[in-house]
Protein backbone atom coordinates (compact mmCIF):
# COMPACT_ATOMS: atom_id res chain seq x y z
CA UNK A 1 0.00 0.00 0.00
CA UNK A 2 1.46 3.21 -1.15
CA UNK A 3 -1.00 5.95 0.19
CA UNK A 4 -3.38 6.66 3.13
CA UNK A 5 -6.74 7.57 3.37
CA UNK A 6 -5.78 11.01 3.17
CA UNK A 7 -3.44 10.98 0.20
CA UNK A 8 -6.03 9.06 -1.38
CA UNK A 9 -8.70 12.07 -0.23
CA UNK A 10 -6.82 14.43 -1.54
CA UNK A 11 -6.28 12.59 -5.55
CA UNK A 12 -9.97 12.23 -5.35
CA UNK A 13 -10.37 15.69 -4.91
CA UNK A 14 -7.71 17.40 -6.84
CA UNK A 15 -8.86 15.33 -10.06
CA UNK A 16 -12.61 15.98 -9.31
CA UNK A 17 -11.52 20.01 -9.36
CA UNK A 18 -10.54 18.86 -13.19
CA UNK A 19 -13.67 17.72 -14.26
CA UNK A 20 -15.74 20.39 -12.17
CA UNK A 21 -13.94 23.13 -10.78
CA UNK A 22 -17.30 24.97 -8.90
CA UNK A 23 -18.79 21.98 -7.50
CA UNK A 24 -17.68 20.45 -3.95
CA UNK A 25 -17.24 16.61 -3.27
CA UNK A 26 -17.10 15.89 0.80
CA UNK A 27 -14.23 13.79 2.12
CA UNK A 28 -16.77 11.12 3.02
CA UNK A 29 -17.99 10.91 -0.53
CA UNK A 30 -14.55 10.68 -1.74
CA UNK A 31 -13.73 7.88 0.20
CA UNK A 32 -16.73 5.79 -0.72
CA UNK A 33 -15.67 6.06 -4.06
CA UNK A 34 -12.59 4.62 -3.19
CA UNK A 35 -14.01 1.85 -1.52
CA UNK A 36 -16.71 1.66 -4.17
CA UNK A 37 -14.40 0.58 -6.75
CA UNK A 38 -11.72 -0.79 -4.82
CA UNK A 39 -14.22 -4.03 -3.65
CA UNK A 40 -15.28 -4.47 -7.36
CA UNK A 41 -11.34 -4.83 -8.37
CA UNK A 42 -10.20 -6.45 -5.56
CA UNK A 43 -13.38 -9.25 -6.28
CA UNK A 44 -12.41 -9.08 -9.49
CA UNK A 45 -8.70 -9.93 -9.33
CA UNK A 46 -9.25 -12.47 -6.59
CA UNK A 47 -11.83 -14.03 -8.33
CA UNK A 48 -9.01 -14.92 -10.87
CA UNK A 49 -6.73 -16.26 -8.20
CA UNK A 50 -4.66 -12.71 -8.72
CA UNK A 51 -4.33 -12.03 -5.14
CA UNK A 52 -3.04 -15.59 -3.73
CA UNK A 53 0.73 -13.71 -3.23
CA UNK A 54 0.41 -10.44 -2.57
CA UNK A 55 0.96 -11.29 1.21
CA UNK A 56 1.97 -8.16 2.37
CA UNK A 57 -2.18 -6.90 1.41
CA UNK A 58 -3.17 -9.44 4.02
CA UNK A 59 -3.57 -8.39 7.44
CA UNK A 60 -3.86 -10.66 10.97
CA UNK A 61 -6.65 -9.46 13.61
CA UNK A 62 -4.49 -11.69 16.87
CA UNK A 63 -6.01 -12.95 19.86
CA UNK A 64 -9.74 -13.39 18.82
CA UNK A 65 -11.68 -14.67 22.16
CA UNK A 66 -14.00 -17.61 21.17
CA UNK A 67 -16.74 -17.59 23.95
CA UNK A 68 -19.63 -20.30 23.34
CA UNK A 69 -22.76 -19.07 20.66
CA UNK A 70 -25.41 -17.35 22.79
CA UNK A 71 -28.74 -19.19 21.83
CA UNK A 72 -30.43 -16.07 19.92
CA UNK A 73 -27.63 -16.78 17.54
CA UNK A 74 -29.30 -18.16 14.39
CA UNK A 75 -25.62 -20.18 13.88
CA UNK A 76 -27.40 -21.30 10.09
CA UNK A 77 -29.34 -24.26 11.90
CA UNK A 78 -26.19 -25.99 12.92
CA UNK A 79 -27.98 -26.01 16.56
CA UNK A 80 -30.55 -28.43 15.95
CA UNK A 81 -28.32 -31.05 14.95
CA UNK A 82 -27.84 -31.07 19.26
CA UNK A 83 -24.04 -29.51 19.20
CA UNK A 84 -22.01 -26.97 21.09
CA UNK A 85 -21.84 -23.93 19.18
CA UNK A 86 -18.91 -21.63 19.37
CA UNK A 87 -18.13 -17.90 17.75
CA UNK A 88 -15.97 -15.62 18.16
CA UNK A 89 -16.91 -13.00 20.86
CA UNK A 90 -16.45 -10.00 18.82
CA UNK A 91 -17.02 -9.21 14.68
CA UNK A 92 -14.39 -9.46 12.38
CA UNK A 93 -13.31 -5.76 10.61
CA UNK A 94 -14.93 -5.93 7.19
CA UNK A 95 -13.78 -7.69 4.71
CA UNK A 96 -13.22 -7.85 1.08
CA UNK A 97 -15.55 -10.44 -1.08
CA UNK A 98 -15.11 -12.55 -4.02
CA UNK A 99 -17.71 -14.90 -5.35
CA UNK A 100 -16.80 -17.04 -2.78
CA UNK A 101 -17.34 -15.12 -0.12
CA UNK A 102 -15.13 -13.50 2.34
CA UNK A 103 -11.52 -13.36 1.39
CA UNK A 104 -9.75 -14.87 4.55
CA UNK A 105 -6.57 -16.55 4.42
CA UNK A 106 -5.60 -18.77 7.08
CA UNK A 107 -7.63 -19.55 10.79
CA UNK A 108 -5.21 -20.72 12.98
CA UNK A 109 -4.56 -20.95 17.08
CA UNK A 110 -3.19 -18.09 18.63
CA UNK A 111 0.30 -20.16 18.95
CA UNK A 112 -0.06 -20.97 15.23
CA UNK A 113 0.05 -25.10 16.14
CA UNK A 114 -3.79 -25.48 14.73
CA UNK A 115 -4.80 -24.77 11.43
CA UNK A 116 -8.57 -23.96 10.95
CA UNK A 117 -10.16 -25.06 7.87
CA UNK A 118 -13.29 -22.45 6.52
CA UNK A 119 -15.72 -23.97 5.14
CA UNK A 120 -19.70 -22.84 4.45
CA UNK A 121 -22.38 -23.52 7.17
CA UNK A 122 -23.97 -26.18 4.25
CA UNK A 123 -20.59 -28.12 4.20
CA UNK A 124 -20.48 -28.44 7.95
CA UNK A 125 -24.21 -29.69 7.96
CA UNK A 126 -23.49 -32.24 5.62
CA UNK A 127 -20.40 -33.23 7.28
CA UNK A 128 -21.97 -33.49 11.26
CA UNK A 129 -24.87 -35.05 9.24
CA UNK A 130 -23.30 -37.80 7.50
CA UNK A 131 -22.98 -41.07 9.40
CA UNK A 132 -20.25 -42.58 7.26
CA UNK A 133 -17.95 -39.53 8.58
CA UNK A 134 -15.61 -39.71 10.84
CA UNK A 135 -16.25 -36.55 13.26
CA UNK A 136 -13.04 -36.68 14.73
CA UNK A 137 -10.91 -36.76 12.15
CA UNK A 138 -8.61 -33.85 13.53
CA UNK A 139 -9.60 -31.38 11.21
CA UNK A 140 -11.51 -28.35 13.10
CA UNK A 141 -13.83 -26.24 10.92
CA UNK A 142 -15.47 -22.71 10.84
CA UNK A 143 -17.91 -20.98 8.46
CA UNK A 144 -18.64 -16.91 8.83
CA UNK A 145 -22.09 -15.23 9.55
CA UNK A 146 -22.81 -11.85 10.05
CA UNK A 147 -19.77 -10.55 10.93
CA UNK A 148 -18.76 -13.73 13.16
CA UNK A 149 -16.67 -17.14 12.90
CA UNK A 150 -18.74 -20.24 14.41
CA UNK A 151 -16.58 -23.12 15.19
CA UNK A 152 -19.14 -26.41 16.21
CA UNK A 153 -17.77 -28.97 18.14
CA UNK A 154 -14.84 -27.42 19.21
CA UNK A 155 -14.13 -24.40 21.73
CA UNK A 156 -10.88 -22.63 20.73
CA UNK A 157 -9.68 -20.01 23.54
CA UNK A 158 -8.49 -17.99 21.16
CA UNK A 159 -7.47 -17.59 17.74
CA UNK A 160 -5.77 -15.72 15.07
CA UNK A 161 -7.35 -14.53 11.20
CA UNK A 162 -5.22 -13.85 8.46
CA UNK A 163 -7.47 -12.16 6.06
CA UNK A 164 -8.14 -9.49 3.50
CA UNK A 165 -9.70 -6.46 5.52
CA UNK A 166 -10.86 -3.30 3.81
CA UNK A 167 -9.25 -0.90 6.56
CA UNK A 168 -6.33 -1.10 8.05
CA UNK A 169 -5.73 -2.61 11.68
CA UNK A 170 -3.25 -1.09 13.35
CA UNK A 171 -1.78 -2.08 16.73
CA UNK A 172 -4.23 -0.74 19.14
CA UNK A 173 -7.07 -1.97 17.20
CA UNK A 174 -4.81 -5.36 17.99
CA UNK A 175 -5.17 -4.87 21.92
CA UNK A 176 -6.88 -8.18 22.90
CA UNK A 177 -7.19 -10.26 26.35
CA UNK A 178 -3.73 -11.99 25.31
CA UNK A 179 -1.87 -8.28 24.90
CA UNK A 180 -1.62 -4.80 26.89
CA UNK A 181 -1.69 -1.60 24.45
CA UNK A 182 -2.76 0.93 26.49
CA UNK A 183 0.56 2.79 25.81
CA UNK A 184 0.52 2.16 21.82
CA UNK A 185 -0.63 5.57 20.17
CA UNK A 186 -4.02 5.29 18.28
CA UNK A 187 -3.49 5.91 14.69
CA UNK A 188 -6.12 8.60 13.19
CA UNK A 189 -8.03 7.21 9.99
CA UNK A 190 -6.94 9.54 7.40
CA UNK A 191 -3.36 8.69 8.10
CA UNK A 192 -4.30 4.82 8.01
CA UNK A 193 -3.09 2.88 5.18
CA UNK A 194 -5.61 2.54 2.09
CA UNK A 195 -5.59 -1.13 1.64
CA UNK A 196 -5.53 -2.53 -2.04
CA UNK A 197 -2.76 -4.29 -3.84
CA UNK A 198 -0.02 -1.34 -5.75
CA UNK A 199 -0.37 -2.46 -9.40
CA UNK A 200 -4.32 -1.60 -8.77
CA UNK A 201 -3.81 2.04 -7.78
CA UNK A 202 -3.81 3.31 -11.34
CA UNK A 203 -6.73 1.26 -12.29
CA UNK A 204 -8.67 2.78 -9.10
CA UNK A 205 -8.14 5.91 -9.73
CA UNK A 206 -8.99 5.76 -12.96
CA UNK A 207 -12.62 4.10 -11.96
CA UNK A 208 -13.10 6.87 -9.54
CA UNK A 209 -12.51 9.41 -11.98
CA UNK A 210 -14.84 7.59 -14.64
CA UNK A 211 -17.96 7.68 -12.30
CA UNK A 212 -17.69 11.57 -11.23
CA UNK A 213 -17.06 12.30 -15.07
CA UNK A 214 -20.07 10.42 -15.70
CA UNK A 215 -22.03 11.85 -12.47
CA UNK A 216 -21.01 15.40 -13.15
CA UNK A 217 -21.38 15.49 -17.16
CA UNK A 218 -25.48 14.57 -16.40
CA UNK A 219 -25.91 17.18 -14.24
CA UNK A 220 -26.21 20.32 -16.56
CA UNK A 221 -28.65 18.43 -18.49
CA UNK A 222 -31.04 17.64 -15.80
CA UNK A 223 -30.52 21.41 -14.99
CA UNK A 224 -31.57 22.33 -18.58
CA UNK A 225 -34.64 20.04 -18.00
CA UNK A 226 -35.60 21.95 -15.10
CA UNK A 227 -35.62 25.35 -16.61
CA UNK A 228 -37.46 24.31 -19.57
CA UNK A 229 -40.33 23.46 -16.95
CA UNK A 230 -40.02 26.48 -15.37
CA UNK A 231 -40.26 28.32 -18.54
CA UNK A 232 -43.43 26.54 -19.66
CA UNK A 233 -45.40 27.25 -16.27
């Protein structure tokens, strides 16, 4: 990653002065641009099995407490099948999607001795369901919901997710029951890393652009529409 939020912010708006010099375009709404057409490249790209290398894009949340499901938890109707239900205690950061799904790339244990294999809540059902199975074949799974990581069966402490998040997670945002950072300086957003692979940038910005050239071009028309109503009244 080669610019923050802010240096990101401020391309956004220095090329939007190009296209439409009078006009004003809020820090928020330059961001969601950003993200707007970073998720659609990103998806694209990993879709493609583009992203598999570019390690230094992924990003580990450490020391994840796994407490056991409360029982308002939908947990996909794993529940009925008469098992222990476990999640992590808090949400994941966001993110980024391919048609897959959620773009993690390794579960482990917090000393890195247990790999975690993701699978979908369907693939688990099947699994627990099928009698010619072995259920303890050493191999501990986890599918996602709404934000969360449900592990049946099996109550981790604690764990660790590699994945690819759509903000980045700095050190304090790290502080979990395992480690102290009260002393770690919090990092403000706009000097945060923008996270999205380097040989993307161009194509990003070059999206953004695109879609307030498009936005902004329709808007003297519509204008012209309105004052030929006005005219006619």
């Amino acid at each position: 990653m080669s610019f923050t939020n802010r240096e990101g912010i401020s391309i956004v708006l220095r090329l939007f002065k190009q296209i439409n010099a009078d006009a004003r375009l809020t820090y928020k709404a330059a961001y969601s641009l950003l993200m707007k057409h970073s998720k659609w490249l990103i998806k694209r790209d990993s879709d493609v099995l583009k992203l598999l290398r570019k390690h230094k894009i992924y990003q580990k949340v450490k020391c994840l407490e796994v407490i056991e499901a409360p029982m308002i938890d939908p947990c996909c109707g794993i529940r009925s099948l008469k098992c222990s239900i476990y999640r992590t205690k808090t949400k994941l950061p966001e993110l980024y999607e391919d048609s897959a799904g959620i773009i993690i790339h390794n579960i482990t244990s917090i000393d890195g001795s247990t790999d975690i294999k993701l699978v979908t809540a369907s693939a688990i059902k099947r699994k627990l369901n099928n009698p010619w199975k072995g259920k303890k074949d050493g191999v501990i799974l986890a599918f996602y919901n709404d934000g969360y990581l449900y592990f049946p069966n099996k109550h981790l402490k604690m764990i660790e997710v590699e994945g690819l998040f759509t903000k980045s997670i700095d050190e304090k945002e790290n502080c979990t029951p395992c480690k102290e950072c009260d002393k770690e300086p919090c990092v403000k957003f706009l000097d945060k890393d923008f996270i999205i692979p380097d040989y993307l940038e161009a194509q990003l910005f070059d999206a953004v652009i695109r879609d307030l050239s498009n936005t902004y071009s329709r808007i003297p028309e519509r204008e012209q529409e309105v004052d030929k109503n006005d005219t006619k009244g």
